[in-house]
N, C-alpha and C. Protein backbone atom coordinates (compact mmCIF):
# COMPACT_ATOMS: atom_id res chain seq x y z
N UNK A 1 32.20 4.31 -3.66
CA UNK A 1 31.98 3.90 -2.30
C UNK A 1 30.82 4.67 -1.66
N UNK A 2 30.39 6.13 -2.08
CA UNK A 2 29.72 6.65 -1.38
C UNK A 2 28.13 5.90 -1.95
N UNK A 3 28.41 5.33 -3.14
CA UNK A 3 26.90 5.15 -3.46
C UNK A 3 26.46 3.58 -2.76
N UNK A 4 27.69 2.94 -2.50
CA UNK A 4 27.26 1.80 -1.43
C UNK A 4 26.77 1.93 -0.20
N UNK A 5 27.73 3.02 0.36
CA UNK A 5 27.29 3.65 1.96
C UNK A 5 25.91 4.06 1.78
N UNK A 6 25.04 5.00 0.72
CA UNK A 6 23.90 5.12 0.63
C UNK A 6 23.18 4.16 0.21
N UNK A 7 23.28 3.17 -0.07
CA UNK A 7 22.71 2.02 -0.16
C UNK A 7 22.46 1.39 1.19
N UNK A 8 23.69 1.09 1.43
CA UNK A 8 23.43 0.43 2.86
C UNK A 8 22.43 0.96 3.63
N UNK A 9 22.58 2.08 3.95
CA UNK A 9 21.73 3.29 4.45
C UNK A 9 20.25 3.41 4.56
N UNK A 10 20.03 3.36 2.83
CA UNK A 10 18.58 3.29 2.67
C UNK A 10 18.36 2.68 0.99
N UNK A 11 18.34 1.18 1.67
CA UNK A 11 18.27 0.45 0.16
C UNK A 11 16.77 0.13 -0.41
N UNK A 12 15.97 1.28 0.39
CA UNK A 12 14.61 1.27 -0.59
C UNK A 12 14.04 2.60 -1.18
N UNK A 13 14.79 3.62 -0.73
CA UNK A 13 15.25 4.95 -1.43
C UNK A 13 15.20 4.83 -3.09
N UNK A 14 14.40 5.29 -3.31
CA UNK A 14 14.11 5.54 -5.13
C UNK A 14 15.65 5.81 -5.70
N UNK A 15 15.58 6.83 -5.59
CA UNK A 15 17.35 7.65 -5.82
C UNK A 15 18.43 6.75 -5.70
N UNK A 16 18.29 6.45 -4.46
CA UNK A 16 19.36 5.36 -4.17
C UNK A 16 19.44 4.49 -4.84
N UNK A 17 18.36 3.66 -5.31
CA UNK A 17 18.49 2.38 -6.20
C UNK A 17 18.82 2.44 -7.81
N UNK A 18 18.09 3.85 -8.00
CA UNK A 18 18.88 4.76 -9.31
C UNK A 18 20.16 4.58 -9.12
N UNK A 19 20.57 5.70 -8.17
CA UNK A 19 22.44 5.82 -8.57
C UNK A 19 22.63 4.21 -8.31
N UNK A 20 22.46 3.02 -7.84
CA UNK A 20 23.26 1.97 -7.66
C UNK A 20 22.80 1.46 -8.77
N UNK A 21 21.96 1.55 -9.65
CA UNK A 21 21.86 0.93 -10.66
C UNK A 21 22.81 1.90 -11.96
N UNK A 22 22.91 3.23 -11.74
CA UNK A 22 23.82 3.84 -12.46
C UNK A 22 25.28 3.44 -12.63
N UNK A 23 25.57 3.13 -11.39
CA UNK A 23 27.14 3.07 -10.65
C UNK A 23 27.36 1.51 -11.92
N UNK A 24 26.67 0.60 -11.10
CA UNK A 24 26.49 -0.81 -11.56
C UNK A 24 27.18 -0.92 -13.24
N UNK A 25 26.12 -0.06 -13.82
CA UNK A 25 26.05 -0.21 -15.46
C UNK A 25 27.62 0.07 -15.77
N UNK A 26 27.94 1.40 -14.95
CA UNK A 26 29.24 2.41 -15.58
C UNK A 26 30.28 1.29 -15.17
N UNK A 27 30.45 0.08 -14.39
CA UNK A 27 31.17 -0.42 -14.04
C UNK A 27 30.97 -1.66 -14.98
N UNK A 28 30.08 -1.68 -15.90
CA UNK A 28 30.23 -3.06 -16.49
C UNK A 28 29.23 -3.91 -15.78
N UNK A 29 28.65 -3.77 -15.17
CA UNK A 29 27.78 -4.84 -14.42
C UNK A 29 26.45 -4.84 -14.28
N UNK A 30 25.87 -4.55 -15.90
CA UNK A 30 24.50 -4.20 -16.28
C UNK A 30 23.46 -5.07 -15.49
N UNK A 31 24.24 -6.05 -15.66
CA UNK A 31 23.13 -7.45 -15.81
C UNK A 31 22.92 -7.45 -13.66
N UNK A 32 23.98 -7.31 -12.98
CA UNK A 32 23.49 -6.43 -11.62
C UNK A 32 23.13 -5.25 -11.23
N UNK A 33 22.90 -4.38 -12.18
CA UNK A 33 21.93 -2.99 -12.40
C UNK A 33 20.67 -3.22 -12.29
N UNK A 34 20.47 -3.93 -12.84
CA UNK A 34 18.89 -4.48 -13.55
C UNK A 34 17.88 -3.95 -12.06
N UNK A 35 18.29 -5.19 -11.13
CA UNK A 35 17.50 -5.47 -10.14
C UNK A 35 17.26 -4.14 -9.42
N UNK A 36 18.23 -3.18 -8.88
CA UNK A 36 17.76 -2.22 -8.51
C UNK A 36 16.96 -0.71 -9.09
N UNK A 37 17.42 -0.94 -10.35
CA UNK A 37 16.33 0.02 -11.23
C UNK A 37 14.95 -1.02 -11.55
N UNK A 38 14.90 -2.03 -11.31
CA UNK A 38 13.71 -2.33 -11.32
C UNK A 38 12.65 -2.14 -10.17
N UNK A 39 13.80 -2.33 -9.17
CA UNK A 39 12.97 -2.19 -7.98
C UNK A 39 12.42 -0.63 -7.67
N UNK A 40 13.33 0.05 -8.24
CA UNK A 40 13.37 1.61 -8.11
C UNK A 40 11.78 2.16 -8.90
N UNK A 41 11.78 1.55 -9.81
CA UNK A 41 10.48 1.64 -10.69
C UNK A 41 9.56 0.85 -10.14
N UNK A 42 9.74 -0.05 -9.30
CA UNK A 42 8.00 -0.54 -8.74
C UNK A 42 7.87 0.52 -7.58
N UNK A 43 8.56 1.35 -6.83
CA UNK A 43 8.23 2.51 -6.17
C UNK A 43 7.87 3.49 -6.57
N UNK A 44 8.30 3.65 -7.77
CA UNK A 44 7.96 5.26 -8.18
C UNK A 44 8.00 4.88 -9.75
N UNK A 45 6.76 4.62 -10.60
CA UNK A 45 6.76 4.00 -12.08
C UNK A 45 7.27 5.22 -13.11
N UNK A 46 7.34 6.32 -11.99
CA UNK A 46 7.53 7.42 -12.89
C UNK A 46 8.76 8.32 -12.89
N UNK A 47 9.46 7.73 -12.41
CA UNK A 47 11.11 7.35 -12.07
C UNK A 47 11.67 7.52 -13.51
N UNK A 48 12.46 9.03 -13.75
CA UNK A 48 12.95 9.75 -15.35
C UNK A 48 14.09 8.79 -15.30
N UNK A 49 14.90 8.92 -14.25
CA UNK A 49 16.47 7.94 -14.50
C UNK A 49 16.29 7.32 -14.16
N UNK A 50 15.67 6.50 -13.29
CA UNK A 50 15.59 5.28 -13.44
C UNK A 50 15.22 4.48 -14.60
N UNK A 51 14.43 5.10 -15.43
CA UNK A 51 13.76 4.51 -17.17
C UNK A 51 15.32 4.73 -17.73
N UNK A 52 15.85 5.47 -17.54
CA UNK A 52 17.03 6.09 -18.67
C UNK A 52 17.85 5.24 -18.42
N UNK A 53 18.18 4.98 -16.78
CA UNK A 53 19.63 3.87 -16.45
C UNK A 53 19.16 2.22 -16.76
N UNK A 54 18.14 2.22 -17.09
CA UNK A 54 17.59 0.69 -17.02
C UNK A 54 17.47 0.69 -18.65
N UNK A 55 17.33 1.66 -19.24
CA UNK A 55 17.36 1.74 -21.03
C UNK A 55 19.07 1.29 -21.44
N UNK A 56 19.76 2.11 -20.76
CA UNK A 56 21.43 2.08 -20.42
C UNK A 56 21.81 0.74 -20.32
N UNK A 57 21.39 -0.04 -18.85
CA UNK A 57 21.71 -1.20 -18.88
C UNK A 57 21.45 -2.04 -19.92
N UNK A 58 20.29 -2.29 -20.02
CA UNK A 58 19.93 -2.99 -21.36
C UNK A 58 20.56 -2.90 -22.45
N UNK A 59 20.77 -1.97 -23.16
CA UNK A 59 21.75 -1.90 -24.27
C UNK A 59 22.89 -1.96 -24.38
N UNK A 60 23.60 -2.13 -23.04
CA UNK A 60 25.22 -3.05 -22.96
C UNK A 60 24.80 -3.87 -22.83
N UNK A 61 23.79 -4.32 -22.82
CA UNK A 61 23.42 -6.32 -22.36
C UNK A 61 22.89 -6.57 -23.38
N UNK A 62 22.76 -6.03 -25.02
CA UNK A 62 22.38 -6.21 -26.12
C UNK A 62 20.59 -6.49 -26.19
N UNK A 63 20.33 -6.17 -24.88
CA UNK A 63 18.58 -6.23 -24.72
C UNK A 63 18.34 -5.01 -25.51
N UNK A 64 18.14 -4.64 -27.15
CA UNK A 64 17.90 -3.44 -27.35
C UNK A 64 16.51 -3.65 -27.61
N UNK A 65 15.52 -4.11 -27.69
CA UNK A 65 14.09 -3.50 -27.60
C UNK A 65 13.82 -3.06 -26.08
N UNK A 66 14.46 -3.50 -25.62
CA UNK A 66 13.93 -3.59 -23.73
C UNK A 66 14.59 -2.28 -23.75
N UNK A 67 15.64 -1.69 -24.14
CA UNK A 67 16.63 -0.90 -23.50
C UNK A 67 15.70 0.21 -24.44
N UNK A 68 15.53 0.01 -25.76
CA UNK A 68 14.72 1.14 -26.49
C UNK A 68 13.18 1.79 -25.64
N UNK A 69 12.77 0.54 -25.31
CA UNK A 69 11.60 0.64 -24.67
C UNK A 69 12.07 1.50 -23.77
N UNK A 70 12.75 1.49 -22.82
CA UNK A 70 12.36 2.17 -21.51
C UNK A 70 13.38 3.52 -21.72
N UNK A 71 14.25 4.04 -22.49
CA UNK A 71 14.27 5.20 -23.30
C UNK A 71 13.09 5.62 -23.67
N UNK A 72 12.49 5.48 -24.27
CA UNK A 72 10.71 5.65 -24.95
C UNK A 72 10.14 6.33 -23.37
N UNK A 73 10.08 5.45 -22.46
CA UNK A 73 9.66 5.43 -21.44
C UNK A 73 9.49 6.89 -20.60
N UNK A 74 11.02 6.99 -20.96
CA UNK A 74 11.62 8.25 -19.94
C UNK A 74 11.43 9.58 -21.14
N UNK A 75 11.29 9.43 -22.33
CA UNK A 75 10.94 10.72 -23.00
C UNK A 75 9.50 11.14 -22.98
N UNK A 76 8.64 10.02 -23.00
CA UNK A 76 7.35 9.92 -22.71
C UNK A 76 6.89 10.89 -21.21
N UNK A 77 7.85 10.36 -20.05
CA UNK A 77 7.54 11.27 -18.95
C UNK A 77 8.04 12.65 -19.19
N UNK A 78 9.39 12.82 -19.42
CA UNK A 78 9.93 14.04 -19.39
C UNK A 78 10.52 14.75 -20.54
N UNK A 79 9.45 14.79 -21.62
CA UNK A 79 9.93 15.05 -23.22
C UNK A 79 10.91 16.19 -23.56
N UNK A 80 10.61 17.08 -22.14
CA UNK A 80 11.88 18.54 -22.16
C UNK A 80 12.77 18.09 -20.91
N UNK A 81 12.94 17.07 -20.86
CA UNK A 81 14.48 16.83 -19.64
C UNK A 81 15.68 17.49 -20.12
N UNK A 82 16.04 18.05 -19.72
CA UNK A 82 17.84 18.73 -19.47
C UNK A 82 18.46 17.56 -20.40
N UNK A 83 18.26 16.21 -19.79
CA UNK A 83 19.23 14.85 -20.20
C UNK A 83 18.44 14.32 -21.36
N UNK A 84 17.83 14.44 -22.21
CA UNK A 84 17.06 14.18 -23.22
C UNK A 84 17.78 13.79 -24.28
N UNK A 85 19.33 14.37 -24.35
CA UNK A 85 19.97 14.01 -25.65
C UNK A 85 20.94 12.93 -25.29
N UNK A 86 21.21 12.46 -23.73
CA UNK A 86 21.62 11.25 -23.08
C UNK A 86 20.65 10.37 -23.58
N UNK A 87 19.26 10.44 -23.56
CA UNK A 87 18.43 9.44 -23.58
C UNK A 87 18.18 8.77 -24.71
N UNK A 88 17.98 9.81 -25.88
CA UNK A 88 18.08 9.93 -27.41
C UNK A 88 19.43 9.20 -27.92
N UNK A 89 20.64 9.24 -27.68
CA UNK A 89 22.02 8.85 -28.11
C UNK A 89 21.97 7.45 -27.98
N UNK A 90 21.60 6.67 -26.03
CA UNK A 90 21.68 5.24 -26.24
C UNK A 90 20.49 4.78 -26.80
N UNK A 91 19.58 5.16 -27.04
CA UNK A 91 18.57 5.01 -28.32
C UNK A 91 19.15 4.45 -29.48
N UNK A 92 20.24 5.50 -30.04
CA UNK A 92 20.54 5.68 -31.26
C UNK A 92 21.68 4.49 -31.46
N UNK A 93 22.47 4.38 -30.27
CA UNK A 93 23.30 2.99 -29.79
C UNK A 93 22.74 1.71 -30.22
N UNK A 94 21.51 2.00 -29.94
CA UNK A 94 20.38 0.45 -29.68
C UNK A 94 20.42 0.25 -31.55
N UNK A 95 19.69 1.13 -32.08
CA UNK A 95 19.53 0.52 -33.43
C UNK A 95 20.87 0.71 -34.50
N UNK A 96 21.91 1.34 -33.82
CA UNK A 96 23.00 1.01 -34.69
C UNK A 96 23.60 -0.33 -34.47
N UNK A 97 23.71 -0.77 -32.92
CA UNK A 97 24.18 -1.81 -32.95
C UNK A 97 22.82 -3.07 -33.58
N UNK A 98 22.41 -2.61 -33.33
CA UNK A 98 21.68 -3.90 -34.31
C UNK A 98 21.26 -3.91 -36.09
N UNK A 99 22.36 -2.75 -36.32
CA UNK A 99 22.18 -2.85 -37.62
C UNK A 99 21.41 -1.82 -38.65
N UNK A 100 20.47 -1.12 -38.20
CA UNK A 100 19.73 -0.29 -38.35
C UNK A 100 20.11 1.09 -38.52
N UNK A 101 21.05 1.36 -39.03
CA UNK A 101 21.43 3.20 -39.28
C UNK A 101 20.77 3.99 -39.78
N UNK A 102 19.98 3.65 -40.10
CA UNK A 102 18.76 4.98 -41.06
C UNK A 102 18.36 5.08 -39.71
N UNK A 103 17.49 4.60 -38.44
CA UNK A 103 17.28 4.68 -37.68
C UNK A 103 18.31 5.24 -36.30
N UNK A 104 19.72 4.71 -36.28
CA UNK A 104 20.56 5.24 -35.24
C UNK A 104 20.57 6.70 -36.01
N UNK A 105 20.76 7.19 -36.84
CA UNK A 105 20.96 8.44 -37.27
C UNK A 105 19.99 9.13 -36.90
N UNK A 106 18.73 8.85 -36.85
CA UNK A 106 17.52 9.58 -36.60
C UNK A 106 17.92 10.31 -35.24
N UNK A 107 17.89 8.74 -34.41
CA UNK A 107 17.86 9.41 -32.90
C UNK A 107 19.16 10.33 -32.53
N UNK A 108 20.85 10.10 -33.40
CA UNK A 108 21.63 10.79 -33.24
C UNK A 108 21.09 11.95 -33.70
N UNK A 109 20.54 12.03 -34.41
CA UNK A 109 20.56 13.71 -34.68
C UNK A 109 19.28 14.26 -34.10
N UNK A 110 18.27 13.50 -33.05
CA UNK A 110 17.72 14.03 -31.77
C UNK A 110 18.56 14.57 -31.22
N UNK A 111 19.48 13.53 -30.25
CA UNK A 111 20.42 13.71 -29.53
C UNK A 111 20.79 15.05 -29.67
N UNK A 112 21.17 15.62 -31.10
CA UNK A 112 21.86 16.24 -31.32
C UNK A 112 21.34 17.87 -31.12
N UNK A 113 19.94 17.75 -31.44
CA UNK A 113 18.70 18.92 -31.44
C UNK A 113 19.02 19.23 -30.08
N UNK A 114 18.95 18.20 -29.19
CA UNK A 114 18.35 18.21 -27.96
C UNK A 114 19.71 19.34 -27.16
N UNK A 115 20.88 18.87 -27.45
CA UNK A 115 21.69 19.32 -26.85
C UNK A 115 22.90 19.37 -27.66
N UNK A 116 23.20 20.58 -29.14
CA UNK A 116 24.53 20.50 -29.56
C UNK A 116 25.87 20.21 -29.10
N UNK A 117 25.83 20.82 -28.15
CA UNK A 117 27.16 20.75 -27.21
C UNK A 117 27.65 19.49 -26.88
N UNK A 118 27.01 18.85 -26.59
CA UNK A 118 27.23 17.50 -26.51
C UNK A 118 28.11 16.16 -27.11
N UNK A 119 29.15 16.43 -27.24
CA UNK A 119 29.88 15.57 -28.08
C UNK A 119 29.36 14.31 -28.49
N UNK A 120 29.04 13.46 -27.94
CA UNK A 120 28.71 11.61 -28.32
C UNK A 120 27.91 12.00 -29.30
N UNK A 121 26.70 12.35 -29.14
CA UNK A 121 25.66 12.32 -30.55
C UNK A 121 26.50 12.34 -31.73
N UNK A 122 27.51 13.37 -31.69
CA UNK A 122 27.98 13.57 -33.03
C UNK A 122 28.51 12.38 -33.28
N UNK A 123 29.39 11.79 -32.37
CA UNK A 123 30.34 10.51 -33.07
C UNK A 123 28.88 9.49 -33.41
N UNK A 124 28.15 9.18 -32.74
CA UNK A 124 26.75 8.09 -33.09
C UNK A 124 26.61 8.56 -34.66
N UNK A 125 26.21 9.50 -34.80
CA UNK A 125 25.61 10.35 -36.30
C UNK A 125 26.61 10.14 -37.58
N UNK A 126 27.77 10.24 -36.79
CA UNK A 126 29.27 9.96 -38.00
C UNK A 126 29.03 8.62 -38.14
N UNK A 127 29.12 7.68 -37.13
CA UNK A 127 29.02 6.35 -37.77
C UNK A 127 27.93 5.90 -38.50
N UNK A 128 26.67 5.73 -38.03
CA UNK A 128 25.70 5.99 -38.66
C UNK A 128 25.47 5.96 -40.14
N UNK A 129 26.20 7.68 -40.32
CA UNK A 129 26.47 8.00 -41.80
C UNK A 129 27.27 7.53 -42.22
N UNK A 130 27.99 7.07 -42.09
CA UNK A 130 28.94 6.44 -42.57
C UNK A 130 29.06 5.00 -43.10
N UNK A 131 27.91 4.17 -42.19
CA UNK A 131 27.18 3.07 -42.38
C UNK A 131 26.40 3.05 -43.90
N UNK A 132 25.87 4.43 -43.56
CA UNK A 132 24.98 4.26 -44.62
C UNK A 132 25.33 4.64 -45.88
N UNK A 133 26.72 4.95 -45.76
CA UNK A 133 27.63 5.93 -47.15
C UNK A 133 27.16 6.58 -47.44
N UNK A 134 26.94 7.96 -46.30
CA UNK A 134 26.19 9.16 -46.61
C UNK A 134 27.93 9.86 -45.86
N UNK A 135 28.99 9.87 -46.87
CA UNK A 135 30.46 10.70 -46.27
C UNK A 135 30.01 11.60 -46.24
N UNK A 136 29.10 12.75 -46.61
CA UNK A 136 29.30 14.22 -46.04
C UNK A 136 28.65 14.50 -45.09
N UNK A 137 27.52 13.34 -44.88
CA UNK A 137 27.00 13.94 -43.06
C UNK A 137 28.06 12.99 -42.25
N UNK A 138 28.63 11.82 -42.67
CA UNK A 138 29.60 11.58 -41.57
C UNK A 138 30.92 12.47 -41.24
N UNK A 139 30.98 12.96 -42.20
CA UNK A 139 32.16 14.24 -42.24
C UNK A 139 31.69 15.42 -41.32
N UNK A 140 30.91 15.40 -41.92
CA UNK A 140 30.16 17.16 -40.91
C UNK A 140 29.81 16.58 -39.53
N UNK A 141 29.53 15.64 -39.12
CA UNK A 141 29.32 15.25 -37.91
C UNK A 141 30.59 14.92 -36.89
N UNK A 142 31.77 14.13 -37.69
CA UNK A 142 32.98 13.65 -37.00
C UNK A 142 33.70 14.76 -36.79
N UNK A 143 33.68 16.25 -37.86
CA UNK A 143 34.25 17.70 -37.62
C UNK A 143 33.68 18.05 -36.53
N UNK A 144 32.53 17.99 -36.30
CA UNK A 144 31.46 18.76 -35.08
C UNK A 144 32.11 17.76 -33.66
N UNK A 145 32.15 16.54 -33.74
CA UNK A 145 33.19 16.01 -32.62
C UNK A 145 34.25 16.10 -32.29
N UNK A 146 35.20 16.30 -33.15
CA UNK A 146 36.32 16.81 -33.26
C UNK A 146 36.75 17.62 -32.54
N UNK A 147 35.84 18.74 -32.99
CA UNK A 147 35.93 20.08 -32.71
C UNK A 147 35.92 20.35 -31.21
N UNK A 148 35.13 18.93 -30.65
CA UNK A 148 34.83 19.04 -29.15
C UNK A 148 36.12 18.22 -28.53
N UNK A 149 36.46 17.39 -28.87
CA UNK A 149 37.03 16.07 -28.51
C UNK A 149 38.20 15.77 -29.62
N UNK A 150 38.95 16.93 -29.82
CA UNK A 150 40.23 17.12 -30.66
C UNK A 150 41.08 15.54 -31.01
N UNK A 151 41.32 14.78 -29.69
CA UNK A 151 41.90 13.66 -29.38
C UNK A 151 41.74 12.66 -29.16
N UNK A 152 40.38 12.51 -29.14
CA UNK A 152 39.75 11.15 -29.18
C UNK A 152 39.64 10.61 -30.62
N UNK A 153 40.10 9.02 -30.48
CA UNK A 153 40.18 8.01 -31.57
C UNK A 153 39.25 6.77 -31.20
N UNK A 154 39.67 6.30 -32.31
CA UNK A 154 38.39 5.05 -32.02
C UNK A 154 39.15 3.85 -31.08
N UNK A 155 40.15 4.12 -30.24
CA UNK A 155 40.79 2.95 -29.24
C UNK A 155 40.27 4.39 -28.12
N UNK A 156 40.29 5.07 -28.28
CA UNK A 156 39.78 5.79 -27.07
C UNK A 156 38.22 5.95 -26.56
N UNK A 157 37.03 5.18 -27.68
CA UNK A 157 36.01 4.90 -27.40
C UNK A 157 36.11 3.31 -27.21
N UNK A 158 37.17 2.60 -27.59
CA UNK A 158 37.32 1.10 -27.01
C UNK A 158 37.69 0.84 -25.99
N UNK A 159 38.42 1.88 -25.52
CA UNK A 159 38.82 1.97 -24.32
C UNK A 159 37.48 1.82 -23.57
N UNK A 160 36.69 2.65 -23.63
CA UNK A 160 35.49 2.86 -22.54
C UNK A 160 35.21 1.56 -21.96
N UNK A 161 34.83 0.80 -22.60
CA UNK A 161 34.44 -0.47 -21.96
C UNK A 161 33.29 -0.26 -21.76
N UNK A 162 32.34 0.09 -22.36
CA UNK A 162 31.09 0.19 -22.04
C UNK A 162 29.95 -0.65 -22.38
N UNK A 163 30.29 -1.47 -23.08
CA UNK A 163 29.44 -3.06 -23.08
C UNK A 163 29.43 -4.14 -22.05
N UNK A 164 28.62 -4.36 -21.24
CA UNK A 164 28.26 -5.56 -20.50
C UNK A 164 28.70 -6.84 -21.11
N UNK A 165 28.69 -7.31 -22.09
CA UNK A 165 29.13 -8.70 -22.53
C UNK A 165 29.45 -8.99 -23.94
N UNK A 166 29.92 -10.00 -24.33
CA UNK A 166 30.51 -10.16 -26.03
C UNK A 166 29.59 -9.96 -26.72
N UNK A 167 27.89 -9.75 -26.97
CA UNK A 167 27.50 -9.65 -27.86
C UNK A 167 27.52 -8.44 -27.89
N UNK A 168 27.16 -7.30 -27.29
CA UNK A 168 27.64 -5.87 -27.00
C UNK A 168 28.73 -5.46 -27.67
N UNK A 169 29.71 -6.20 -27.40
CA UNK A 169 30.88 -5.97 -27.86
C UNK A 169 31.40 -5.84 -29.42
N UNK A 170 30.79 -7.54 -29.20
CA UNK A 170 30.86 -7.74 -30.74
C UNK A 170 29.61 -6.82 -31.95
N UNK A 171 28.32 -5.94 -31.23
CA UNK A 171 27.90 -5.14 -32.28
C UNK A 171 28.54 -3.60 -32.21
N UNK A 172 29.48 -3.50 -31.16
CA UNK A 172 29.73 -2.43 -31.25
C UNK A 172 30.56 -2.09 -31.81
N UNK A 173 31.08 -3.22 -32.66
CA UNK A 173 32.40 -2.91 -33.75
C UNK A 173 31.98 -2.35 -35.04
N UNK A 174 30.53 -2.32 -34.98
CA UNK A 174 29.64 -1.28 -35.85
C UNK A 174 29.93 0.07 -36.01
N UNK A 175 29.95 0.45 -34.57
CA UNK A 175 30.67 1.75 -34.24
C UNK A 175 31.43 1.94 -34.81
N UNK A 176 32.18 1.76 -34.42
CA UNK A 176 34.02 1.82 -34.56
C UNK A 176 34.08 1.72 -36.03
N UNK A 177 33.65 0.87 -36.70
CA UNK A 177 33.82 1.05 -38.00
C UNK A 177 33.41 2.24 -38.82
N UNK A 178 32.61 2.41 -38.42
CA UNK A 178 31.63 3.81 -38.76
C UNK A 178 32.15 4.65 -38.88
N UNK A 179 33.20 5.19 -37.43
CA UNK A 179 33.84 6.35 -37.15
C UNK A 179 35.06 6.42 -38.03
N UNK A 180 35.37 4.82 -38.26
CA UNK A 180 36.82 4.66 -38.96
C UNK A 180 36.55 5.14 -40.66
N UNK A 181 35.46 4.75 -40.97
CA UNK A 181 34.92 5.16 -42.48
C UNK A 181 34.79 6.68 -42.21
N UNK A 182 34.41 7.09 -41.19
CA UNK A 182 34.35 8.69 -40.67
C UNK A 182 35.31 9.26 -41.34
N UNK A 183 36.15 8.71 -40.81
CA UNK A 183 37.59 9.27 -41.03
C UNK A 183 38.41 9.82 -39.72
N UNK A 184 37.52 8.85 -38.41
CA UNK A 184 38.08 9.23 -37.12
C UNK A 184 39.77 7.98 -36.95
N UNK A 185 40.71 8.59 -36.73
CA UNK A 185 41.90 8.03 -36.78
C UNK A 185 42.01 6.73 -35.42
N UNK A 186 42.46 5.17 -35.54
CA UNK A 186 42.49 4.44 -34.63
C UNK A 186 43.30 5.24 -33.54
């Protein structure tokens, strides 16, 4: 609610159109994200989250060159961002769900440079490897999640709901499989 009240407020606010395009995505509603991180970027082209939440949207909306692109975008401006291994991970999202794991692995194990601590990279990197029937980096990677995220299963990343629509959905059973070859428990 508060990010509507700031909307209302000042709906030509850079920031503002960021977080409402943030809010948007996290709620499932990529495809009404769009417009305000776009608009957010004809104000300010050099807008770090705004490239990152509009990379975000896109890749629950299965737009993954668009969504890769403007990841690209935002490392290009801010190659040492704090959030760099956020940016790197739905990267790594983009070309797993489309099939590509020699490539999602790459960027997972950016992700992973960028910021160990970080739990998700690791699960991206397990599936990944696992895709690619490489079991001992999916092993060493699903331990390294684990280790963070003791209790999370693969209905507890289905849970998320983090795809915008069935084709999303339907590549993200890529995932899930991945983690399940992992050896991450449903």
């Amino acid at each position: 609610h508060a990010a509507e009240r700031a909307y209302a407020l000042a709906p030509n606010d850079v920031r503002v159109l960021t977080e409402r395009g943030r809010v948007l995505s996290f709620l499932g509603r990529s495809e009404e994200a769009l417009a305000p991180l776009q608009r957010a970027l004809e104000r300010d082209r050099n807008h770090v989250d705004a490239w990152h939440w509009l990379c975000y949207a896109n890749v629950t909306l299965a737009r993954h060159p668009e969504g890769i692109a403007a990841c690209e975008e935002a490392i290009r401006l801010s190659p040492r961002d704090r959030k760099l291994s956020g940016f790197t991970v739905v990267v790594a999202a983009a070309y797993l769900y489309d099939g590509n794991d020699r490539e999602a692995l790459a960027w997972a194990r950016r992700a992973i440079d960028a910021n160990p601590r970080f739990s998700v990279p690791h699960s991206w990197a397990a599936a990944a490897a696992a895709n690619l029937d490489d079991m001992a980096t999916a092993r060493a990677a699903l331990a390294e999640f684990r280790r963070m995220l003791p209790h999370y299963t693969v209905t507890s990343f289905r849970d998320e709901k983090l795809c915008a629509n069935e084709l999303c959905e339907r590549q993200r059973e890529r995932y899930y499989d991945g983690l399940r070859k992992a050896g991450l428990p449903d």
